[in-house]
N, C-alpha and C. Protein backbone atom coordinates (compact mmCIF):
# COMPACT_ATOMS: atom_id res chain seq x y z
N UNK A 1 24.98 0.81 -7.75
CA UNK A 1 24.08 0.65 -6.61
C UNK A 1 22.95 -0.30 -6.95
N UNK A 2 22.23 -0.06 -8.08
CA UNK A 2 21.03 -1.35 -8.38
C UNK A 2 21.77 -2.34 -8.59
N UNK A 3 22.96 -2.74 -9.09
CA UNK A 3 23.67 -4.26 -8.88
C UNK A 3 23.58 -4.89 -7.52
N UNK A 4 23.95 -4.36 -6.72
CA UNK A 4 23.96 -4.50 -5.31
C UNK A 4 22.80 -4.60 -5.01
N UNK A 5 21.80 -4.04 -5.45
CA UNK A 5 20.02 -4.18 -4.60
C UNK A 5 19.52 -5.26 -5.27
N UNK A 6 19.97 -6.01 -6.18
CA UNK A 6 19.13 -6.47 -7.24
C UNK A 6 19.09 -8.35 -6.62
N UNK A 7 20.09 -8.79 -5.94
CA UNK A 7 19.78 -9.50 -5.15
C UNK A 7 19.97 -9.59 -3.31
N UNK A 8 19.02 -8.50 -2.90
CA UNK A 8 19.36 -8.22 -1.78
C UNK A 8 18.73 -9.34 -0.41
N UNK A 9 17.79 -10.33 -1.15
CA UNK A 9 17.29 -11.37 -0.04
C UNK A 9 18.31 -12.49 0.04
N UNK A 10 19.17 -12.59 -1.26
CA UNK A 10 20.31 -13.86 -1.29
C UNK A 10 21.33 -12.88 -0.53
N UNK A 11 21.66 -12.05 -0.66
CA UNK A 11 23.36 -11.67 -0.02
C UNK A 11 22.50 -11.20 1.41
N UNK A 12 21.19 -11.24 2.44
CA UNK A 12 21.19 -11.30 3.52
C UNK A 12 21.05 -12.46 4.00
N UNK A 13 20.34 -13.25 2.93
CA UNK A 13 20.17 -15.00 3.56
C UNK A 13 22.03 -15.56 3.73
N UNK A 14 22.73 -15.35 2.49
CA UNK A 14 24.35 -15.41 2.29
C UNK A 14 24.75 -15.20 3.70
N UNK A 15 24.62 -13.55 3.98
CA UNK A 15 25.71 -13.21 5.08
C UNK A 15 25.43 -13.84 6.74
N UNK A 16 24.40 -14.26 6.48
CA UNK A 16 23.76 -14.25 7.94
C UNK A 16 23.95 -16.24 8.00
N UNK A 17 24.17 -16.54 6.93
CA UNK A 17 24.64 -17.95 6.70
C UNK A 17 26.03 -18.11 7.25
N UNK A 18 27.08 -17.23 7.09
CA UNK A 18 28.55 -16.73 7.12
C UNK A 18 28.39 -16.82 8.39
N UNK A 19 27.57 -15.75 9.38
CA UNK A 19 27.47 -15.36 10.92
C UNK A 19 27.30 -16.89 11.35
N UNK A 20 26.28 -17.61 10.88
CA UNK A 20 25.92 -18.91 11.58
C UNK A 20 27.65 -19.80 11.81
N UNK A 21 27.70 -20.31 10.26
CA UNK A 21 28.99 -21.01 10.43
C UNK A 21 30.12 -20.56 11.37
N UNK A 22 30.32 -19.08 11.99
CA UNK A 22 30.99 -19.02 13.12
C UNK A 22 31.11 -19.45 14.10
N UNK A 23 29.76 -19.30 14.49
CA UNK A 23 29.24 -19.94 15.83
C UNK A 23 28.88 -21.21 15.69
N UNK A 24 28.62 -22.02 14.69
CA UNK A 24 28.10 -23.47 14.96
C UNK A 24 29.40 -24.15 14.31
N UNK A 25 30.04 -23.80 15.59
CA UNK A 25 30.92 -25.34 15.83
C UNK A 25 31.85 -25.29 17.24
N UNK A 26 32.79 -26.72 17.49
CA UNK A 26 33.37 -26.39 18.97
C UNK A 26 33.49 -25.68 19.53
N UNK A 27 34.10 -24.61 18.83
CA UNK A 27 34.66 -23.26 19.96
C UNK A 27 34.20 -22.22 19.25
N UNK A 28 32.87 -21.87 19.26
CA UNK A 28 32.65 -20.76 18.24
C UNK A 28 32.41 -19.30 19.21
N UNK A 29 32.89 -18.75 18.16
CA UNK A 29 33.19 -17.34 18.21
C UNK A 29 32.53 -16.41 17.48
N UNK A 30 32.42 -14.98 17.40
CA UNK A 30 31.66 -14.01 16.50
C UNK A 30 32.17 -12.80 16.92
N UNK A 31 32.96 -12.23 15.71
CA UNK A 31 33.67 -10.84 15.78
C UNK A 31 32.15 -9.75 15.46
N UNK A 32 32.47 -8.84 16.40
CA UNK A 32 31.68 -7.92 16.29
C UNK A 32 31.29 -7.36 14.86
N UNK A 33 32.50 -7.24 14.18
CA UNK A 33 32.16 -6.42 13.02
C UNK A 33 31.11 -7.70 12.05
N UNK A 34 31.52 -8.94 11.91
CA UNK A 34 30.85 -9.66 11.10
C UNK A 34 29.20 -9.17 11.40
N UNK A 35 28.87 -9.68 12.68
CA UNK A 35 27.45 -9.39 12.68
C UNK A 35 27.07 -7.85 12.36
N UNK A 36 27.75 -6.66 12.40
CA UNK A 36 27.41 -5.26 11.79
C UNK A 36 27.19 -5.63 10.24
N UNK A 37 28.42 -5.95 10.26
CA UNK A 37 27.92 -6.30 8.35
C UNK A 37 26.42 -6.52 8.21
N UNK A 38 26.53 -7.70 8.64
CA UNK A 38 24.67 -8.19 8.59
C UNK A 38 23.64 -7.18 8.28
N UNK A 39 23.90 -6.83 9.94
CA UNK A 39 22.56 -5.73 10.43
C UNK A 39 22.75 -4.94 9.26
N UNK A 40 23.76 -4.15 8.34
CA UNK A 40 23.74 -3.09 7.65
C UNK A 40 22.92 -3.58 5.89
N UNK A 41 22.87 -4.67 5.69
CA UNK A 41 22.22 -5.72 4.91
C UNK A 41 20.88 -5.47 5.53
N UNK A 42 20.24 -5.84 7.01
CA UNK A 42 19.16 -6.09 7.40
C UNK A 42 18.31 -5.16 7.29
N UNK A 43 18.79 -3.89 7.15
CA UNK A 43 18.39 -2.48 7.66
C UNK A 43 18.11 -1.79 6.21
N UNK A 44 18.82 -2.33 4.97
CA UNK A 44 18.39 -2.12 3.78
C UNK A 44 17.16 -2.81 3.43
N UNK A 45 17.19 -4.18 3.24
CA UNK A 45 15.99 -5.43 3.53
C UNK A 45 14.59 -4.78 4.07
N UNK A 46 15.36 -4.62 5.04
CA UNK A 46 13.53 -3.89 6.00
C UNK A 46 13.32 -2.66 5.51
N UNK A 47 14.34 -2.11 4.68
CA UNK A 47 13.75 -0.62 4.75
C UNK A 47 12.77 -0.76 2.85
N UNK A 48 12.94 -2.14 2.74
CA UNK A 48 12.24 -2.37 1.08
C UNK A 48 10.88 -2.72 1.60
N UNK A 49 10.50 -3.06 2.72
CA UNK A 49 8.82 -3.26 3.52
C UNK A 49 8.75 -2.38 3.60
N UNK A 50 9.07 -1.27 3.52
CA UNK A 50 8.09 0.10 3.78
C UNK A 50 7.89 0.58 5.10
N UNK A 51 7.03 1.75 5.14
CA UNK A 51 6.31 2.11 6.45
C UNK A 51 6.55 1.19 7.70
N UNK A 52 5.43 0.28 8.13
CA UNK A 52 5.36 -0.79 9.01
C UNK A 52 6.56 -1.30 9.56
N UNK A 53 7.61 -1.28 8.37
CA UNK A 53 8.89 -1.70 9.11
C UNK A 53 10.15 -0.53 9.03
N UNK A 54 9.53 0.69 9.03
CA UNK A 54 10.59 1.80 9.32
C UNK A 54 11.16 1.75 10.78
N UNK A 55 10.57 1.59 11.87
CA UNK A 55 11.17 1.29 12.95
C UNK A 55 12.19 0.16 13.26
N UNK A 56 11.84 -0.73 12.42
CA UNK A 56 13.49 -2.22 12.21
C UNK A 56 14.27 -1.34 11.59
N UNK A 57 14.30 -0.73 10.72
CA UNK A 57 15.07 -0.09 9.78
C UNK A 57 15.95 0.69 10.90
N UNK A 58 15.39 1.11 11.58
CA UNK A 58 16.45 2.45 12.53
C UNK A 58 16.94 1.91 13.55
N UNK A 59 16.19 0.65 13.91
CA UNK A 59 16.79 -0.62 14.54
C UNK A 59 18.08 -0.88 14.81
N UNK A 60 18.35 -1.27 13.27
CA UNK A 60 19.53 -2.02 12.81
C UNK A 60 20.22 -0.67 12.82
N UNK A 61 20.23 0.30 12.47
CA UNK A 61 21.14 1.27 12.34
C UNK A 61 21.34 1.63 13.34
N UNK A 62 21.11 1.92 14.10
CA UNK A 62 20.98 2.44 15.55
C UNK A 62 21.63 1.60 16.23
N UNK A 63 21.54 0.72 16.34
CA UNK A 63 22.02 -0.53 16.78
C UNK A 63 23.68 -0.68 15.86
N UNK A 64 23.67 -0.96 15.12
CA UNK A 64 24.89 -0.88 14.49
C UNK A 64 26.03 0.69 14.87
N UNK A 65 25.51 1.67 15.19
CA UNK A 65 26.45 2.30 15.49
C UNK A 65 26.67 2.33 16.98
N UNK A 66 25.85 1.88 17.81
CA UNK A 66 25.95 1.57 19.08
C UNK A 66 26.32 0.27 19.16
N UNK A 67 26.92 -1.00 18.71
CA UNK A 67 28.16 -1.64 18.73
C UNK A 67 28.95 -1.24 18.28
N UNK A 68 29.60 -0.26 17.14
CA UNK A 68 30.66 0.30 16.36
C UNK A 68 31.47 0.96 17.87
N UNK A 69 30.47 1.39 18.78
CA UNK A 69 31.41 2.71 19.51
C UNK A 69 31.43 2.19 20.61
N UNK A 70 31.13 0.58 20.95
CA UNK A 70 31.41 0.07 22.38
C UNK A 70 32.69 -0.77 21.58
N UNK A 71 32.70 -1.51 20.43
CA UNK A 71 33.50 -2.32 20.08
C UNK A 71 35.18 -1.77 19.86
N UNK A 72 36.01 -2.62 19.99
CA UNK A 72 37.38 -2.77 19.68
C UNK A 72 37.59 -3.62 18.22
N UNK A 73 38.39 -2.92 17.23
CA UNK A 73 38.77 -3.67 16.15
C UNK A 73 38.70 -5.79 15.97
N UNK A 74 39.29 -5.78 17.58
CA UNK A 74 39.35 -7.57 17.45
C UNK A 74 38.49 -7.96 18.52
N UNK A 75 37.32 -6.95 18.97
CA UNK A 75 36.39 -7.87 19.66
C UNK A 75 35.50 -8.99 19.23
N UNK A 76 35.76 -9.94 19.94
CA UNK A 76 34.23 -10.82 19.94
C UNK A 76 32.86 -10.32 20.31
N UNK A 77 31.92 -10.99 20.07
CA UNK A 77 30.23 -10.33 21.61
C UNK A 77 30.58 -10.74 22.63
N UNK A 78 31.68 -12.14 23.18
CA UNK A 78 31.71 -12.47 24.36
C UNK A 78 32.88 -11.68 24.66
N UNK A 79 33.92 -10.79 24.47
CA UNK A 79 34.67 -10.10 24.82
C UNK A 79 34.13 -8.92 25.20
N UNK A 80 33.60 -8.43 24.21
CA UNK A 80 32.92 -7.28 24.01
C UNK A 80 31.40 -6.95 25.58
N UNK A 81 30.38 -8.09 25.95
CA UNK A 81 29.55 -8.14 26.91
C UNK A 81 30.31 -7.99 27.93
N UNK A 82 31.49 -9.10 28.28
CA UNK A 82 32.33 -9.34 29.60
C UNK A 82 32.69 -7.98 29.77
N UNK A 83 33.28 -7.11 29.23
CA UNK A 83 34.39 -5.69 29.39
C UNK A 83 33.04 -5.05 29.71
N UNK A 84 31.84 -5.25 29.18
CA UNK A 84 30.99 -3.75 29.52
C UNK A 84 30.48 -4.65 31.37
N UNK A 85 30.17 -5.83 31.38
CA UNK A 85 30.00 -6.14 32.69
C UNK A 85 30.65 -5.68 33.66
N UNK A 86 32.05 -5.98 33.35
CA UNK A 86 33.25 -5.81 34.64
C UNK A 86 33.25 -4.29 34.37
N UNK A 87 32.88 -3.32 33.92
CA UNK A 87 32.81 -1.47 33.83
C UNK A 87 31.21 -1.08 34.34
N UNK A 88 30.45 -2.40 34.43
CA UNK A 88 29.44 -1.97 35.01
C UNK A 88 28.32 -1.12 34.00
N UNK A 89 28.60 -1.25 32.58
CA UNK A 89 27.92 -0.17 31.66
C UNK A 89 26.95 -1.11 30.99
N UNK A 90 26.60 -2.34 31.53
CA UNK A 90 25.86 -3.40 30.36
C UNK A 90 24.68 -2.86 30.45
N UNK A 91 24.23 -2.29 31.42
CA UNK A 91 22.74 -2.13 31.96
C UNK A 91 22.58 -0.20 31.24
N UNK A 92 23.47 -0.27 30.84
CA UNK A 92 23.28 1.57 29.87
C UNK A 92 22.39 1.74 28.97
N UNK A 93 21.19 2.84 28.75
CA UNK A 93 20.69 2.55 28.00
C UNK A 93 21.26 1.87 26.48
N UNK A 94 22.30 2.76 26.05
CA UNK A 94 23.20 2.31 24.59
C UNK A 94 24.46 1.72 25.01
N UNK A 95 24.21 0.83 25.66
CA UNK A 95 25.08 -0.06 25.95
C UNK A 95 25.53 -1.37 24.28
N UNK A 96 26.53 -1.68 24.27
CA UNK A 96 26.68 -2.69 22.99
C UNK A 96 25.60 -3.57 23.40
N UNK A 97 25.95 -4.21 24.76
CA UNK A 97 25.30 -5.22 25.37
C UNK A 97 23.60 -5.42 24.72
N UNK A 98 23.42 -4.64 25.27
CA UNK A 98 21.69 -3.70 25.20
C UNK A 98 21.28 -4.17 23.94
N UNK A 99 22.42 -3.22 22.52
CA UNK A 99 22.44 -3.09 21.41
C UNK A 99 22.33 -4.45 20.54
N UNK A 100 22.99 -5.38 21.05
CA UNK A 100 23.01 -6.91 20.55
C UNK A 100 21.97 -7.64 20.68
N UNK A 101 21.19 -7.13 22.01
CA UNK A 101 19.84 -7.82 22.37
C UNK A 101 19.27 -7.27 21.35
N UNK A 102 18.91 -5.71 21.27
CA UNK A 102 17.78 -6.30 19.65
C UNK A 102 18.16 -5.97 18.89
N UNK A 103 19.53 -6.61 18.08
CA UNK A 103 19.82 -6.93 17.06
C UNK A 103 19.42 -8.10 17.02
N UNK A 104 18.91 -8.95 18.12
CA UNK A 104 18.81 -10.40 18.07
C UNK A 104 17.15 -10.22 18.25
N UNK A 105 16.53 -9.11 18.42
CA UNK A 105 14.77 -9.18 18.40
C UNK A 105 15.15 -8.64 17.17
N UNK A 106 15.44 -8.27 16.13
CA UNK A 106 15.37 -7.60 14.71
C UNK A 106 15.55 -8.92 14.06
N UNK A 107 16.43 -9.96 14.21
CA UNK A 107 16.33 -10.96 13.53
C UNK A 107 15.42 -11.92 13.54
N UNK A 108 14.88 -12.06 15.13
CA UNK A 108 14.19 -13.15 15.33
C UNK A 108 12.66 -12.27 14.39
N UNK A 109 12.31 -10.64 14.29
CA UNK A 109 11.42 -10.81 13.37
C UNK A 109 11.71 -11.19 12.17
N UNK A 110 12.79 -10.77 11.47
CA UNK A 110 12.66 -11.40 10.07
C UNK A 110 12.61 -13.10 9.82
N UNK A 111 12.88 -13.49 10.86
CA UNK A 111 12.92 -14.96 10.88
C UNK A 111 11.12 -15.74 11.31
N UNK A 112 10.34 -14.67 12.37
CA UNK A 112 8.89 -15.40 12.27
C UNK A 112 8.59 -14.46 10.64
N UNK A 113 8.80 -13.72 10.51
CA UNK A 113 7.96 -13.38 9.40
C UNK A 113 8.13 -14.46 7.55
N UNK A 114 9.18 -14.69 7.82
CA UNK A 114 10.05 -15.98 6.58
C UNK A 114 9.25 -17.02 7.07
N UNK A 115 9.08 -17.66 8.60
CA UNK A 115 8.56 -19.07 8.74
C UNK A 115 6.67 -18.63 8.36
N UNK A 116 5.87 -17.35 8.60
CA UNK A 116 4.91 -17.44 8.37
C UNK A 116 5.00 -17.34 7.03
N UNK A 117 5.93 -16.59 6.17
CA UNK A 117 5.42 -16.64 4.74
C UNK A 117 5.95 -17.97 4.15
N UNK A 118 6.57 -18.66 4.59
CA UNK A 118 6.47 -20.23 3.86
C UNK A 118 5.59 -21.03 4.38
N UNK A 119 5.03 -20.88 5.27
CA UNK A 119 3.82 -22.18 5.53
C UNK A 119 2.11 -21.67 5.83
N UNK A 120 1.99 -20.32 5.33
CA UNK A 120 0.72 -19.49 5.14
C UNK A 120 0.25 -19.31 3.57
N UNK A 121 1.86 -19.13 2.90
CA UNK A 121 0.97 -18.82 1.67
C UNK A 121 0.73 -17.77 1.10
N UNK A 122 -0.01 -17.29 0.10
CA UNK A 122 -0.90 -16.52 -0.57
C UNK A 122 0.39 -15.01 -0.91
N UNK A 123 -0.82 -14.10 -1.34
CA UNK A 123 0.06 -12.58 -1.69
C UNK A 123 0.46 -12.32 -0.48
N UNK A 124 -0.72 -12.06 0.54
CA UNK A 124 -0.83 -10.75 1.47
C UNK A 124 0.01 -11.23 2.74
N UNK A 125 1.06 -10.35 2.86
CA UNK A 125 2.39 -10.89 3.88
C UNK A 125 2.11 -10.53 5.02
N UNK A 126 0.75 -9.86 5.78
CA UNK A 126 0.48 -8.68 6.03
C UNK A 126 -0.12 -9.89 7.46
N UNK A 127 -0.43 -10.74 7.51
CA UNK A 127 -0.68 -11.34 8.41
C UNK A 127 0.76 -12.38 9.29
N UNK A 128 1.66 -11.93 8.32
CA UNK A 128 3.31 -12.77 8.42
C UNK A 128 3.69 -11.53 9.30
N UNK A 129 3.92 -11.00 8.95
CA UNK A 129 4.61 -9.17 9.54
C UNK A 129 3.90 -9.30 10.99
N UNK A 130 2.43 -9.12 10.65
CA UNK A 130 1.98 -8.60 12.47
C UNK A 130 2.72 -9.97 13.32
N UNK A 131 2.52 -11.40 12.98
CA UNK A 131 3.28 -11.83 13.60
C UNK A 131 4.34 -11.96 14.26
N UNK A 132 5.30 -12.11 13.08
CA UNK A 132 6.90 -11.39 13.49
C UNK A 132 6.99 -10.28 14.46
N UNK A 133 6.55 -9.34 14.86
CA UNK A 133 6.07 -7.38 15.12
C UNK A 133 5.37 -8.34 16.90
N UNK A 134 4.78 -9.52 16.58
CA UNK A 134 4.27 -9.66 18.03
C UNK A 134 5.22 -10.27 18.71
N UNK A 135 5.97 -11.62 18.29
CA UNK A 135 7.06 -12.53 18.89
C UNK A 135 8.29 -11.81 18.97
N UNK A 136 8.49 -10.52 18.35
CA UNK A 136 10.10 -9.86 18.89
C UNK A 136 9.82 -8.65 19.09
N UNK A 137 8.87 -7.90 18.80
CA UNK A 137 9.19 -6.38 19.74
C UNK A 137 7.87 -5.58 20.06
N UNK A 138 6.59 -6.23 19.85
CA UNK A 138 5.15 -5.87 20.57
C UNK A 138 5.70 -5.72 22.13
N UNK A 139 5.71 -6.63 22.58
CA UNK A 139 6.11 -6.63 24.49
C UNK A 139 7.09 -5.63 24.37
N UNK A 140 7.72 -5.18 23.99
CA UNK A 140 8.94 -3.85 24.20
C UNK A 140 8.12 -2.24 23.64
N UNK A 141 7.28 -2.38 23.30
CA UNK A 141 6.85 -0.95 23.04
C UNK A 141 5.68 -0.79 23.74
N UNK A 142 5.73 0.65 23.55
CA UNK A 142 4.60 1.08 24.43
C UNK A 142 3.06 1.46 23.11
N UNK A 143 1.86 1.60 24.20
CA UNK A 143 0.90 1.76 23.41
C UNK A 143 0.84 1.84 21.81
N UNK A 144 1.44 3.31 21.94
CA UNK A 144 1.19 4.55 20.57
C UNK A 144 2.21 3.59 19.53
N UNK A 145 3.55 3.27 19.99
CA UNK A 145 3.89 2.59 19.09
C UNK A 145 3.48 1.30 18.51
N UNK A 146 2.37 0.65 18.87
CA UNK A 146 2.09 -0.65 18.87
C UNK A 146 1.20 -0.36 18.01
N UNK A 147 0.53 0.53 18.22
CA UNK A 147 -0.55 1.09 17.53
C UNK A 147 -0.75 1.25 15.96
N UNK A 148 0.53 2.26 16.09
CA UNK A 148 0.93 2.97 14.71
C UNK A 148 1.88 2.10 13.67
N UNK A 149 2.45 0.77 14.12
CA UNK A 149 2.68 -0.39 13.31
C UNK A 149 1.95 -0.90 12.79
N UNK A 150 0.72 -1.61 13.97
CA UNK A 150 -0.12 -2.28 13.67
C UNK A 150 -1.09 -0.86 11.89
N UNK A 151 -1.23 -0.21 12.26
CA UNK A 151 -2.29 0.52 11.43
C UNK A 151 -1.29 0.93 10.18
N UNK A 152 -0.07 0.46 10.40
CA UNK A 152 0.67 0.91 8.88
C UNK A 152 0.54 -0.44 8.07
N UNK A 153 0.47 -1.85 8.79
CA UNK A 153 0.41 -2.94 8.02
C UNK A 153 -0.20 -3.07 6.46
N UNK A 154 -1.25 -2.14 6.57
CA UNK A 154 -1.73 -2.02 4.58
C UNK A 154 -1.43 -1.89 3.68
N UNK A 155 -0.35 -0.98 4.11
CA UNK A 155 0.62 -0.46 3.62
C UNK A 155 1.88 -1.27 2.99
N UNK A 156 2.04 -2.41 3.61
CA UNK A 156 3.30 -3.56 3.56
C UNK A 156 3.24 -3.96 1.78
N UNK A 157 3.76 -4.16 0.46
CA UNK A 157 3.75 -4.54 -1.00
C UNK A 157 3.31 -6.36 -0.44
N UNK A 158 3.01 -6.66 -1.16
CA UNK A 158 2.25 -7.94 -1.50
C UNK A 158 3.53 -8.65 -1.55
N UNK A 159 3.31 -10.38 -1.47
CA UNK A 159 4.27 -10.95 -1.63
C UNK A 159 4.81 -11.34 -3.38
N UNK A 160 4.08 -10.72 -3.98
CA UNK A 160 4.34 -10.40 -5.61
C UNK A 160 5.05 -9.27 -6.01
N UNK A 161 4.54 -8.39 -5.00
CA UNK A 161 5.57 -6.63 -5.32
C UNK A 161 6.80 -6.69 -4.92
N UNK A 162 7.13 -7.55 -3.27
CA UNK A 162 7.79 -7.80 -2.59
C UNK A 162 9.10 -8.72 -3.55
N UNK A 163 8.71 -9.56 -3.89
CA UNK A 163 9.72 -10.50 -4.63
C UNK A 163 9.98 -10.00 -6.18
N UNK A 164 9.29 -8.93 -6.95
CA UNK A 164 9.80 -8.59 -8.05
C UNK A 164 11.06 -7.25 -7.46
N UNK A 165 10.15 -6.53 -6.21
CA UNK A 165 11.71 -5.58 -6.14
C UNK A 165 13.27 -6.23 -5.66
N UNK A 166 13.12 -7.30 -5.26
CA UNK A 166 13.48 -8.05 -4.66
C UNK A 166 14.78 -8.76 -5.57
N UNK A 167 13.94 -8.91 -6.94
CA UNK A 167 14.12 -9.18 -8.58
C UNK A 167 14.69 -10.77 -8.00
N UNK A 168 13.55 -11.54 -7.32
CA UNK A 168 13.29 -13.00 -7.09
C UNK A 168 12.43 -13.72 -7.37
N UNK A 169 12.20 -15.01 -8.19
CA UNK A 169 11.05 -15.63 -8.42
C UNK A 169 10.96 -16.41 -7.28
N UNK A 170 9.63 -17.32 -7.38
CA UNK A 170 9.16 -17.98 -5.93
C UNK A 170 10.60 -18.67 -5.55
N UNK A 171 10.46 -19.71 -6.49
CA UNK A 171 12.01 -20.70 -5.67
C UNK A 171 12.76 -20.31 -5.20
N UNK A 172 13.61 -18.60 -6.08
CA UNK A 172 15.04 -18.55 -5.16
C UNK A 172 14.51 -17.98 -4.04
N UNK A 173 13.56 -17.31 -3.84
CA UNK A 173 13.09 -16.67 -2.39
C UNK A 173 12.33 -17.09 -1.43
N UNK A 174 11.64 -18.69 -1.70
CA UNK A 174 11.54 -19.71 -1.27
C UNK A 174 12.92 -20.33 -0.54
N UNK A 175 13.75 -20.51 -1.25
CA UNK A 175 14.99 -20.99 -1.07
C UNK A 175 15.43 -20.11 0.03
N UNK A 176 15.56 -19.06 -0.34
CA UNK A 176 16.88 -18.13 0.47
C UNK A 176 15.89 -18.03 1.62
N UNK A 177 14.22 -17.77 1.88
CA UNK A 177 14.21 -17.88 3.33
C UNK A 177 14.00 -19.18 4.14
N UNK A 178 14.23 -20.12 3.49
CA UNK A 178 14.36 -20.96 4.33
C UNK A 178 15.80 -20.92 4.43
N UNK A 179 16.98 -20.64 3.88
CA UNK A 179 18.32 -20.70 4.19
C UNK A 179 18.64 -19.94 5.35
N UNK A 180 17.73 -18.60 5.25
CA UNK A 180 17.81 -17.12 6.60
C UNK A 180 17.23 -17.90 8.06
N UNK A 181 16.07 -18.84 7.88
CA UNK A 181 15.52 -19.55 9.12
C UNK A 181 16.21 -20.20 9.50
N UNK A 182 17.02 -20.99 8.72
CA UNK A 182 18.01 -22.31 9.37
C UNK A 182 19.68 -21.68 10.18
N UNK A 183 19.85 -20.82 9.10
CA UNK A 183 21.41 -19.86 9.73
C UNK A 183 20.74 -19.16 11.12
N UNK A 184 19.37 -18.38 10.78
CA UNK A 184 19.49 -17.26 12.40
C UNK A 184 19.14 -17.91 14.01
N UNK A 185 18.12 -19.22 13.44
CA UNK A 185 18.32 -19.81 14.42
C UNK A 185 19.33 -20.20 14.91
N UNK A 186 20.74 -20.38 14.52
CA UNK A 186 21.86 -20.75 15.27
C UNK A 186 22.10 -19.61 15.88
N UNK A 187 22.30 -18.32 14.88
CA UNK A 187 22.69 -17.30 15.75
C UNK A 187 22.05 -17.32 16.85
N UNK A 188 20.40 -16.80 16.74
CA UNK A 188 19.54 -16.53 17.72
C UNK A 188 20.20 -17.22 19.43
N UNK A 189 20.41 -18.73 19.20
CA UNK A 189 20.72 -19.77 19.91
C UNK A 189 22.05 -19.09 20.82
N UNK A 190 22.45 -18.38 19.84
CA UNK A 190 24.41 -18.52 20.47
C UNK A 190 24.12 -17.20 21.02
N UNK A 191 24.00 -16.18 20.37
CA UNK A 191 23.50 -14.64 21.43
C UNK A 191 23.04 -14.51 22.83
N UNK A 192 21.92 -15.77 22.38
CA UNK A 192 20.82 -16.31 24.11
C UNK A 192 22.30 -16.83 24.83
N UNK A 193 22.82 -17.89 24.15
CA UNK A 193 23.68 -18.56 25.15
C UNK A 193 25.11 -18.09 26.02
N UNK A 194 25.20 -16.55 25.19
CA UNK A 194 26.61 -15.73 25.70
C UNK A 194 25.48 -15.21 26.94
N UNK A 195 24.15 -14.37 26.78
CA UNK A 195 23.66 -13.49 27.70
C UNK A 195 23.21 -14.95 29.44
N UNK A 196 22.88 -16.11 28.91
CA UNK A 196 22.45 -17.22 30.05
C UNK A 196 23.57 -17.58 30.79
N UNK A 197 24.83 -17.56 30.37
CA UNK A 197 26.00 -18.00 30.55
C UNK A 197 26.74 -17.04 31.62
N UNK A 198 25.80 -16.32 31.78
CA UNK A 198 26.86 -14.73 32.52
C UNK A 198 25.61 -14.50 33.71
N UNK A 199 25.86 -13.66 34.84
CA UNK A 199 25.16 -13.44 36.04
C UNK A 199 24.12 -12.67 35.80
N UNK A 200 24.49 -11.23 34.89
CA UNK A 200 23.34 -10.15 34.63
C UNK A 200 22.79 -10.62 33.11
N UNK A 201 22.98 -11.68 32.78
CA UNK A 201 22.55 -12.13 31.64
C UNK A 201 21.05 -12.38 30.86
N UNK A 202 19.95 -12.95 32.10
CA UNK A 202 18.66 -12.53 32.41
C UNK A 202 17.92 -11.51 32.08
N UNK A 203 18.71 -10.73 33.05
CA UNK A 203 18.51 -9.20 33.47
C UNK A 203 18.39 -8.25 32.21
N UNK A 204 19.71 -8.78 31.56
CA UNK A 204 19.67 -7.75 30.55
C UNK A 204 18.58 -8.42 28.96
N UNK A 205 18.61 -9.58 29.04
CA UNK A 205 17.64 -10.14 28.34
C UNK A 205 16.28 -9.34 28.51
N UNK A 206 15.90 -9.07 29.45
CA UNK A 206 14.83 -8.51 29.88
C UNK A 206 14.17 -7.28 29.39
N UNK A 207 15.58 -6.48 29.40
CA UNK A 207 15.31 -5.07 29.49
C UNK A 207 14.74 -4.60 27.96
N UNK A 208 14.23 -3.60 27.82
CA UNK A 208 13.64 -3.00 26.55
C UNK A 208 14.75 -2.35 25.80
């Protein structure tokens, strides 16, 4: 098990590199299970921030078993959205549909929080995080939860504690998040473009 943890920012920057190359090209595609893989990577990742990011943590899990039990062995997301549309279930609370949307606000935070910690600097990540926490899932919670993030932030390890559990020096973790920014933006891109592409697509963008 510590083999496996010991480089856990390269095998999420890795897998989520894998997810990109699916989708970025002519006819791209994305089997459900690939992106679970991910999230189950993502959900370890966030659960090494601590406190502040225990709610991503249950995120991804939560989320991952709520695509597991809408999905079919050889679904795509665009197979997989279409079938819950035409059944009328996209708009469910635990809908896959639903479930994919913030799997795609879970990434887009780890992705502002990587672009603030490469062009901010210093130990304290702690001004990277509230960021990330505002651009993907502040507008989706209510008060108390907004609250009780914001006031766990102190709590977050330094970007020195952070990268020794991490067992990364600056460069490779320099490296690997700029590799995680360049791959999720494609994803990010292709998720938006299955939900714009479809009628309730908006709609369900919308929803919390």
């Amino acid at each position: 098990m510590e083999r496996k943890r010991e480089k856990l920012l390269t095998r999420m920057a890795d897998c989520i590199k894998e997810v990109a190359d699916c989708v970025n090209s002519p006819n791209p595609s994305l089997e459900v299970h690939r992106l679970v893989h991910y999230c189950l990577i993502g959900s370890t990742f966030v659960g090494y921030l601590g406190l502040p990011f225990k709610f991503a943590q249950m995120e991804f899990l939560s989320k991952v078993n709520d695509l597991n039990k809408g999905a079919r062995p050889d679904d795509t997301l665009e197979t997989l959205i279409d079938r819950e549309i035409q059944q009328n279930l996209a708009k469910k609370h635990y809908s896959s549909s639903r479930s994919l949307i913030r799997v795609k606000r879970s990434i887009v935070m780890l992705t502002v929080m990587f672009e603030q910690m490469l062009t901010k600097g210093g130990n304290s990540i702690v001004g990277a995080v509230s960021k990330s926490y505002e651009k993907s899932f502040a507008a989706y919670h209510g008060w108390a939860t907004r609250t009780a993030v914001l006031a766990s932030l102190p709590a977050l390890p330094t970007r020195a504690k952070l990268m020794k559990k991490l067992h990364e020096n600056e460069v490779s973790m320099t490296t690997k998040m700029k590799s995680f920014v360049d791959s999720s933006a494609v994803v990010v891109n292709y998720i938006d473009s299955l939900f714009h592409s479809r009628e309730l697509g908006q709609q369900l963008l919308e929803l919390i």
